[in-house]
Protein backbone atom coordinates (compact mmCIF):
# COMPACT_ATOMS: atom_id res chain seq x y z
CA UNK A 1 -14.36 24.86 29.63
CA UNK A 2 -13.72 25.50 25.53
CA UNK A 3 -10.54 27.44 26.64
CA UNK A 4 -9.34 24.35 28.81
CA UNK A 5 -9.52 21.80 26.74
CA UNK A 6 -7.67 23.87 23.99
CA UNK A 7 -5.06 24.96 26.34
CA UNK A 8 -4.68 20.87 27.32
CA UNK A 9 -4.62 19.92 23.49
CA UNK A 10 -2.13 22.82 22.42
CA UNK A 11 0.27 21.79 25.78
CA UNK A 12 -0.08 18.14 24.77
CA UNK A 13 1.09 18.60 21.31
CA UNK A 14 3.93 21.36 22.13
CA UNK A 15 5.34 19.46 25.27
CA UNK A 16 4.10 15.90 24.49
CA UNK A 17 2.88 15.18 20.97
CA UNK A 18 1.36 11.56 19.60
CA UNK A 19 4.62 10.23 18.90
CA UNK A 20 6.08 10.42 22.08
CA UNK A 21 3.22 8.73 23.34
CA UNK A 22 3.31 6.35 20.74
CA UNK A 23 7.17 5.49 21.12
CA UNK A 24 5.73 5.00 25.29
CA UNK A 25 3.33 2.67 24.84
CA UNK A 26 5.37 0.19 22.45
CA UNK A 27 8.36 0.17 25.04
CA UNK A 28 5.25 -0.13 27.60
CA UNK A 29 4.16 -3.47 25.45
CA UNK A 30 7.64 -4.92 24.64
CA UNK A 31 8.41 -4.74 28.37
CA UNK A 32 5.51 -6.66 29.38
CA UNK A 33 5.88 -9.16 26.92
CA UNK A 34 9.56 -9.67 27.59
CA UNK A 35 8.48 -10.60 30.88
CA UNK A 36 5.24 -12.40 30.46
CA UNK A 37 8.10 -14.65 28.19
CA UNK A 38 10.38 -14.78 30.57
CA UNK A 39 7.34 -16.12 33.52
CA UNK A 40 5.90 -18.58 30.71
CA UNK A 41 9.32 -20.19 29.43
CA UNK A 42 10.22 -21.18 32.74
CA UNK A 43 10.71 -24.86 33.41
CA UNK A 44 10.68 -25.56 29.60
CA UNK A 45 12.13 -28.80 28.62
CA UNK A 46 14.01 -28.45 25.47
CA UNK A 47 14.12 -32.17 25.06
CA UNK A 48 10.45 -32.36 24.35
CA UNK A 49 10.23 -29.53 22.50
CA UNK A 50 12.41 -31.11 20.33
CA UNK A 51 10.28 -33.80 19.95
CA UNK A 52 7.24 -31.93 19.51
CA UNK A 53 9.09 -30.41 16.55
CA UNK A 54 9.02 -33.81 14.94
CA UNK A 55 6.10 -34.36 15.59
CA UNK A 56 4.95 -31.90 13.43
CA UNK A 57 3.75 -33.43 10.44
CA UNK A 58 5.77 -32.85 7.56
CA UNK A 59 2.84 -32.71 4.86
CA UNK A 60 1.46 -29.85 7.47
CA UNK A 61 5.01 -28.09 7.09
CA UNK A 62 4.70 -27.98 3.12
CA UNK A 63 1.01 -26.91 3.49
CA UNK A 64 1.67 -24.14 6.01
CA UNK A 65 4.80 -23.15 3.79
CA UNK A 66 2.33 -22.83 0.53
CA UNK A 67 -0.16 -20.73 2.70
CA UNK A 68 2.58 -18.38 3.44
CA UNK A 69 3.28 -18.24 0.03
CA UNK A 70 0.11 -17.05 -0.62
CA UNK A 71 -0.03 -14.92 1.92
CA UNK A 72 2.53 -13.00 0.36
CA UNK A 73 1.45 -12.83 -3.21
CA UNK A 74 -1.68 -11.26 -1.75
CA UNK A 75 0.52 -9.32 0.32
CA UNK A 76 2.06 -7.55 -3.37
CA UNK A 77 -1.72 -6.24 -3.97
CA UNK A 78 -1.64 -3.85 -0.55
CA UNK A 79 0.80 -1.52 -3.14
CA UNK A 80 -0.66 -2.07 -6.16
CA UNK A 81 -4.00 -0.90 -5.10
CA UNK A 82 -2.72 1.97 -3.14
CA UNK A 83 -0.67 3.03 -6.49
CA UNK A 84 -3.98 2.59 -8.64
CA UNK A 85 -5.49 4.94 -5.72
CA UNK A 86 -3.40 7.41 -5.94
CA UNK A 87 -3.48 7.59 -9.59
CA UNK A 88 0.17 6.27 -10.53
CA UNK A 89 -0.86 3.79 -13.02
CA UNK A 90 2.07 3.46 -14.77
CA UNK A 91 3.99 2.11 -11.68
CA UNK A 92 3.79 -1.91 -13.20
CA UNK A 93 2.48 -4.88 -11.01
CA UNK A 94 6.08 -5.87 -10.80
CA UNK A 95 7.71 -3.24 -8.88
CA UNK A 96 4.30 -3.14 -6.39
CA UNK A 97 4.91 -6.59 -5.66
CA UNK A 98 8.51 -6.13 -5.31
CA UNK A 99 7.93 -2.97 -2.80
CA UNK A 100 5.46 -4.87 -1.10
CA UNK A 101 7.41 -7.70 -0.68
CA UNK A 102 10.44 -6.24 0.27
CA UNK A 103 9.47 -3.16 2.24
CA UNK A 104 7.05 -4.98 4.42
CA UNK A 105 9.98 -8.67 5.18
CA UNK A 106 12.44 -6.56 5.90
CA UNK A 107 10.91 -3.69 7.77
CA UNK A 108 8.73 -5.99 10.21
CA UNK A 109 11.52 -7.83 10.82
CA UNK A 110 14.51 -5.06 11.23
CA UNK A 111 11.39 -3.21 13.34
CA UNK A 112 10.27 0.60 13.50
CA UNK A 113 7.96 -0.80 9.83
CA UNK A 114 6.39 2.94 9.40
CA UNK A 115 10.20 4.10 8.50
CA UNK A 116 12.08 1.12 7.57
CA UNK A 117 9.47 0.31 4.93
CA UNK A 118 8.98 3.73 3.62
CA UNK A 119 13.04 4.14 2.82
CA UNK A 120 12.68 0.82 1.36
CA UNK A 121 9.33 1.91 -0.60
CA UNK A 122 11.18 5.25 -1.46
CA UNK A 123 14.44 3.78 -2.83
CA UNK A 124 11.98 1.53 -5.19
CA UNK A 125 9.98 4.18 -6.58
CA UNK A 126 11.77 6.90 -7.14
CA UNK A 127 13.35 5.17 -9.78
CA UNK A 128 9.18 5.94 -11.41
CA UNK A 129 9.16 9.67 -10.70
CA UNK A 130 7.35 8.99 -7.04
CA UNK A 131 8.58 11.72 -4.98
CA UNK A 132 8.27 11.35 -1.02
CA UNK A 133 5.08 12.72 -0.18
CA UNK A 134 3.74 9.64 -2.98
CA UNK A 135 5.16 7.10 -1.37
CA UNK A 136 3.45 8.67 2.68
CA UNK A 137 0.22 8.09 0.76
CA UNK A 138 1.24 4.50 0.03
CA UNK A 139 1.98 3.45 3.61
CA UNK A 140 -0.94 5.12 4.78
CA UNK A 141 -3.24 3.30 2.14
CA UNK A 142 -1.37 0.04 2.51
CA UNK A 143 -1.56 0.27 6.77
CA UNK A 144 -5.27 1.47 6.12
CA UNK A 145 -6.10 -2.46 4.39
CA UNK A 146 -3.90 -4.51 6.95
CA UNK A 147 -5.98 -2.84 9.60
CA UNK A 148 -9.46 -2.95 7.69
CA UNK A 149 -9.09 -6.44 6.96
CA UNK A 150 -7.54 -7.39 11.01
CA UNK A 151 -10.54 -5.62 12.47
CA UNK A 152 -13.39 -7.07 9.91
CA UNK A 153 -11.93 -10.55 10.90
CA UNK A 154 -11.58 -9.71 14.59
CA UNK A 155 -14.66 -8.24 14.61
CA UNK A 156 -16.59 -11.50 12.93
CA UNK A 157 -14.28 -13.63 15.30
CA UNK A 158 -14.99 -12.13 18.40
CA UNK A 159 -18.87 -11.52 17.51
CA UNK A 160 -18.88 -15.62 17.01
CA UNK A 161 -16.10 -16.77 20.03
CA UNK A 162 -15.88 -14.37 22.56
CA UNK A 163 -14.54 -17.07 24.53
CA UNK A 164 -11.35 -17.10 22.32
CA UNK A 165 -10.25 -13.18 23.19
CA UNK A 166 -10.55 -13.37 26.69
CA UNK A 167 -7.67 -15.77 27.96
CA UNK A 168 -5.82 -12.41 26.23
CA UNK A 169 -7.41 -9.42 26.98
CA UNK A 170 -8.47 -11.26 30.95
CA UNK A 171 -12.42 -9.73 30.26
CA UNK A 172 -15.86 -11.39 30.17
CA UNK A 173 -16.60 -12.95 26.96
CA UNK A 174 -20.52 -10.73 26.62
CA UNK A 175 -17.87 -7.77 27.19
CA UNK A 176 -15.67 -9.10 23.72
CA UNK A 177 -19.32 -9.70 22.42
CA UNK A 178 -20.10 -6.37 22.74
CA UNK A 179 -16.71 -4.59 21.43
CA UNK A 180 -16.84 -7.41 18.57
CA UNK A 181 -20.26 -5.20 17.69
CA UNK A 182 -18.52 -2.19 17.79
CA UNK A 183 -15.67 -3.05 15.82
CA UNK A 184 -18.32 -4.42 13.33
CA UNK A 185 -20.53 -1.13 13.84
CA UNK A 186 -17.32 1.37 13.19
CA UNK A 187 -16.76 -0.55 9.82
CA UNK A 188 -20.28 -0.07 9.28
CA UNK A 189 -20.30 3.66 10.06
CA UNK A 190 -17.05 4.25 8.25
CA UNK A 191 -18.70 2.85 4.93
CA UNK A 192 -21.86 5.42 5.75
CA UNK A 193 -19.20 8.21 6.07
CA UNK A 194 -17.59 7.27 2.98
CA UNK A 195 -20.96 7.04 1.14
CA UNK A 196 -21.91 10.93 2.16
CA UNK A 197 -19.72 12.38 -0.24
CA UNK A 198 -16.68 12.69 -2.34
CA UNK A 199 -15.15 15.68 -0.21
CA UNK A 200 -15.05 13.81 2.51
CA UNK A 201 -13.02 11.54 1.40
CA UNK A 202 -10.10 13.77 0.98
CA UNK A 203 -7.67 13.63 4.16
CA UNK A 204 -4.33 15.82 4.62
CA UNK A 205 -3.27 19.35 4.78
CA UNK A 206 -0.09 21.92 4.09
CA UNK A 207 0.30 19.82 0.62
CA UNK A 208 -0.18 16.70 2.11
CA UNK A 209 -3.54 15.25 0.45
CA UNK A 210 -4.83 11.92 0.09
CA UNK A 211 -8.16 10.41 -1.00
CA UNK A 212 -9.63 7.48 0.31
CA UNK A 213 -10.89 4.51 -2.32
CA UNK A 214 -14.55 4.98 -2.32
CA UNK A 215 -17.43 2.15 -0.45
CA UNK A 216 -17.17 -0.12 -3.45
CA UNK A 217 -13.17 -0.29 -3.53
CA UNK A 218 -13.03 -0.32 0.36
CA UNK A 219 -14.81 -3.54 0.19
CA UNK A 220 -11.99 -4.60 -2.17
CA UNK A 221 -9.43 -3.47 0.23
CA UNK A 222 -11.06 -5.47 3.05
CA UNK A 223 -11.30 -8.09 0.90
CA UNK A 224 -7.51 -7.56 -0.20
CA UNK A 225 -6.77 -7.90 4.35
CA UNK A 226 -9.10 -10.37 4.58
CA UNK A 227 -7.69 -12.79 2.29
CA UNK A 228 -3.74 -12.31 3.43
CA UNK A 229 -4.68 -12.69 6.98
CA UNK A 230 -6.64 -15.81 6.40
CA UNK A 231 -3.67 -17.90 4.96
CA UNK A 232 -1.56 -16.63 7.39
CA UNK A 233 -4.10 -17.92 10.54
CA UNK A 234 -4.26 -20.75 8.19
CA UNK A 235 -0.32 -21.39 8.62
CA UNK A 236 -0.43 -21.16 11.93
CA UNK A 237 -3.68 -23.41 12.03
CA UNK A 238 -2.22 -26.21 10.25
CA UNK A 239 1.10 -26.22 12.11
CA UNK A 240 -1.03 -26.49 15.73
CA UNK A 241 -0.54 -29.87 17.56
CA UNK A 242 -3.30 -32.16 16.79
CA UNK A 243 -4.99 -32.08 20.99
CA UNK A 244 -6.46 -30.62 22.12
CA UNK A 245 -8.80 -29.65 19.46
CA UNK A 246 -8.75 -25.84 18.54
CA UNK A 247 -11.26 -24.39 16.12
CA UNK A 248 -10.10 -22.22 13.00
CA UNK A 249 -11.91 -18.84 14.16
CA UNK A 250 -11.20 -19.71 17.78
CA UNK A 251 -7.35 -19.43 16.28
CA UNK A 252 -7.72 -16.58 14.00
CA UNK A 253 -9.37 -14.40 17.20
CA UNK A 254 -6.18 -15.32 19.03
CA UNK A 255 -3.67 -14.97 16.08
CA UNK A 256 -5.44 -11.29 15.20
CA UNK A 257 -4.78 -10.06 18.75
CA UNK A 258 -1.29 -11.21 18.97
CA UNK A 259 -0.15 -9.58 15.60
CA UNK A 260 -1.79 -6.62 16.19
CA UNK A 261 -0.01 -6.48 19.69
CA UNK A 262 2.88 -7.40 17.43
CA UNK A 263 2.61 -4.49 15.43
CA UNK A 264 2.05 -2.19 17.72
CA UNK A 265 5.09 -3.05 19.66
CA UNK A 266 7.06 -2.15 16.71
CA UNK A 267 9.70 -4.72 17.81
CA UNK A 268 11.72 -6.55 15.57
CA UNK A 269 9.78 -9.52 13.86
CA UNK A 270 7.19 -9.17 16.74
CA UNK A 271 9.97 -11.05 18.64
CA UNK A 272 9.13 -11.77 22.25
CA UNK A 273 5.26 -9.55 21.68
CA UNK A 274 3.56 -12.48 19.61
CA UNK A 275 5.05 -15.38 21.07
CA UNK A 276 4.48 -14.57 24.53
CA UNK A 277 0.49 -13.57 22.94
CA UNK A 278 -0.10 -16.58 22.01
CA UNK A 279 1.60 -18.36 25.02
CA UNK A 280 -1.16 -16.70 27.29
CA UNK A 281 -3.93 -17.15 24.74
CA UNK A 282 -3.68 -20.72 24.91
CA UNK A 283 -3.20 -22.46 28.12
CA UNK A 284 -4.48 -25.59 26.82
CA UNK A 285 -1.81 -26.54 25.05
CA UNK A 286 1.84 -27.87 26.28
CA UNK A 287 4.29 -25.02 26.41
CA UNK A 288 7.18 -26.78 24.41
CA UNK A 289 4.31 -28.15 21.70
CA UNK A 290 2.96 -24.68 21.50
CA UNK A 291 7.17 -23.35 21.17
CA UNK A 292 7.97 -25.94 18.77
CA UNK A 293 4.84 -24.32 16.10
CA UNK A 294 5.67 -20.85 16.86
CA UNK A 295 9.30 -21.80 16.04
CA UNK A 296 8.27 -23.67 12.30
CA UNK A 297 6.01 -20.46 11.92
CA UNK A 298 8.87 -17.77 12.43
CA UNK A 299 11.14 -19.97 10.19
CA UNK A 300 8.37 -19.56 7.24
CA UNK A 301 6.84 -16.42 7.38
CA UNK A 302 9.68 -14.27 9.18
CA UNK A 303 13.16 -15.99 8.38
CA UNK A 304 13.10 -17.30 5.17
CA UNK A 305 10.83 -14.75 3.39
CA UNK A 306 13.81 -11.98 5.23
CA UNK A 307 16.50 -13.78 3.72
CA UNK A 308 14.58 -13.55 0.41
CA UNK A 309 14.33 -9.76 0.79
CA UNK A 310 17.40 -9.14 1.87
CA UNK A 311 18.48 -11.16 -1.05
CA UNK A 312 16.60 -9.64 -3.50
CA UNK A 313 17.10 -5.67 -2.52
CA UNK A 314 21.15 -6.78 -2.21
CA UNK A 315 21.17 -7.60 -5.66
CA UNK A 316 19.06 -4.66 -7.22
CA UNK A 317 21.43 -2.33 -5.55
CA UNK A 318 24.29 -4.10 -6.77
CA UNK A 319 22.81 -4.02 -10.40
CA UNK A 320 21.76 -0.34 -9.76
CA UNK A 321 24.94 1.06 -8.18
CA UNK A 322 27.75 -1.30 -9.71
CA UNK A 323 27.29 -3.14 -12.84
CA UNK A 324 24.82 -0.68 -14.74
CA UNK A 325 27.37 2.30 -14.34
CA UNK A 326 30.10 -0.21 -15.19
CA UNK A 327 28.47 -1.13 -18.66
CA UNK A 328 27.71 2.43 -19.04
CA UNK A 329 31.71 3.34 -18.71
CA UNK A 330 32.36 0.22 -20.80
CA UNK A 331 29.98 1.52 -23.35
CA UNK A 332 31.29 4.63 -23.05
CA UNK A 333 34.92 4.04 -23.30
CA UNK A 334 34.11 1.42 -26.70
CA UNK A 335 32.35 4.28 -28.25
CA UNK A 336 35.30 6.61 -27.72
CA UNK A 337 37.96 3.96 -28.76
CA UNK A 338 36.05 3.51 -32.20
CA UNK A 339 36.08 7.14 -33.16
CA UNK A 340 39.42 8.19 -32.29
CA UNK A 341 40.14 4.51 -34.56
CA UNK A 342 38.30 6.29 -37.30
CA UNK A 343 39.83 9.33 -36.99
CA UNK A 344 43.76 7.76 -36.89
CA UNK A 345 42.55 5.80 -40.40
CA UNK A 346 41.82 9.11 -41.67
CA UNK A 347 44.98 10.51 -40.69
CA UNK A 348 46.67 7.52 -42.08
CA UNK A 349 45.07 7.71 -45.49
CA UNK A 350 45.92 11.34 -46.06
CA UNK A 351 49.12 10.54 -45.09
CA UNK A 352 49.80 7.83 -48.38
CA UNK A 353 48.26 10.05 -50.52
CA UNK A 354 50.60 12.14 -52.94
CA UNK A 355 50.60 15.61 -51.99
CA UNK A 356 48.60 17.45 -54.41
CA UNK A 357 45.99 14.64 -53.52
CA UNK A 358 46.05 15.77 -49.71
CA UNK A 359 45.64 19.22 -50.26
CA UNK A 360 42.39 18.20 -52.53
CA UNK A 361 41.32 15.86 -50.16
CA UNK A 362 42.08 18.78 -46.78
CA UNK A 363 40.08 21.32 -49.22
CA UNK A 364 36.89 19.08 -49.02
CA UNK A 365 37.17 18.38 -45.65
């Protein structure tokens, strides 16, 4: 039976491997999505969504817009912790929040985040001496707090409103009750496991090593999730049409479970994966109310903070690659002009001179 399952595991890998499977199951999820959409948008009414975008309160638009902005300066921490865990302290605040920033706007909205980030992270820190394995590490410790701090929340969510996860996942609410618990009981164990000794800590092999922050700092890096995910359930909270009434938690279940389907999807922005989510998640609301907040929301924490990014890296590489090596020719060229200036004035003054004077003058020289 020990032979079988080895021969299964060593055909899987060889002929299959995780990231076929992986590449699978996000087509798998984009293509239900695309046509869960496609079933929910029918008979939409653009007119009144139109007007439920004005009806939006404007005060709730500026609110939801300051909560992304928070979102995202907690966002910059993911990076600077993983740097301060991986012992490259003199990588500044700065250029973490920049990476964060940049790597994570523009690589969950171009799609495929694992790779588009890291080239982004890459291009960033090399500039400090990072080399590529350095900056693995950093996605894996920055991936390892989004999804500490999604499943602690979920986990608390689902423990308190079961209710809330099953117009998603279709099962009965003691059944969400119960994974809620072991969500919250894997946390729990993982804490135990980190608790048992340094060693174990240490992940990786052939070169590849990394050690995971010990109990104390994974609490921070929960906290670290915790906190970014709350102001971003908090956007989407405060841009929800007033009726019917919908709790915060009861939200922040649904929100949870449509990013995370987001994310695994890898698509572009989430685009088509989220909305459609948190079409099915909440029945009880109109469909073009419910459109016209996932609209504001994509405009504040997808579109705008992309163009920012975009924005930002465009002109870094443009400083980089254009006008630093143009001041450094400039610089060059000035410094050449002024000796060979020099060097003509000394020509021209032994030239005046009487000639006995030259030939004193061309000895000492």
């Amino acid at each position: 039976m020990v032979r079988l399952l080895a021969a299964l595991r060593r055909g899987f890998k060889e002929r299959i491997g995780w990231k076929r499977v992986g590449i699978a199951a996000s087509l798998v999820i984009i293509a239900f999505a695309i046509s869960t959409l496609v079933r929910t948008l029918k008979g939409i009414d653009t007119g009144v969504m139109l007007v439920a975008l004005t009806d939006i309160p404007p005060q709730h638009i500026v609110l939801a817009g300051l909560c992304v902005v928070c979102a995202f300066c907690t966002l910059t921490f993911y990076d600077f912790f993983a740097l301060r865990t991986i012992g490259k302290k003199h990588v500044p605040y700065r250029i973490a929040a920049l990476s964060s920033f940049t790597s994570y706007s523009i690589g969950h909205n171009i799609g495929a985040t694992v790779f588009t980030g890291g080239a982004i992270r890459f291009r960033i820190y090399s500039d400090y001496g990072l080399s590529a394995v350095d900056v693995a590490k950093i996605c894996f410790l920055s991936g390892l707090t989004f999804w500490l701090g999604n499943t602690f929340v979920l986990g608390i969510g689902m423990a308190w409103h079961p209710a809330a996860a099953s117009s998603m996942d279709q099962l009965p609410p003691a059944i969400n009750r119960l994974i809620a618990f072991g969500v919250l009981g894997a946390i729990v164990s993982y804490f135990v496991w980190l608790g048992l000794g340094e060693e174990r800590r240490e992940l990786g092999q052939n070169g590849w090593k990394v050690r995971l922050p010990s109990a104390p700092l994974t609490l921070v890096q929960i906290l670290i999730g915790v906190v970014d995910l709350g102001f971003c359930a908090m956007a989407m909270y405060l841009l929800m049409p007033a009726q019917p009434h919908i709790d915060f938690m009861s939200l922040a279940v649904v929100f949870i479970l449509a990013t995370l389907l987001g994310f695994a999807s890898h698509a572009p922005g989430s685009i088509g994966v989220f909305d459609a989510a948190m079409l099915v998640a909440l029945p009880e609301f109109g469909k073009e109310q419910l459109l016209a907040t996932l609209v504001v929301f994509r405009i504040l924490y997808f579109m705008i903070p992309f163009g920012i990014a975009i924005s930002i890296m465009g002109t870094r590489e443009l400083w980089l690659s254009v006008v630093q090596p143009w001041q450094a020719r400039r610089k060059q060229a000035e410094t050449s002009t002024t000796i060979d200036t020099d060097t003509a004035e000394v020509v021209e003054v032994k030239a005046t001179l009487p000639f006995r004077q030259r030939s004193r003058a061309g000895s000492h020289h």
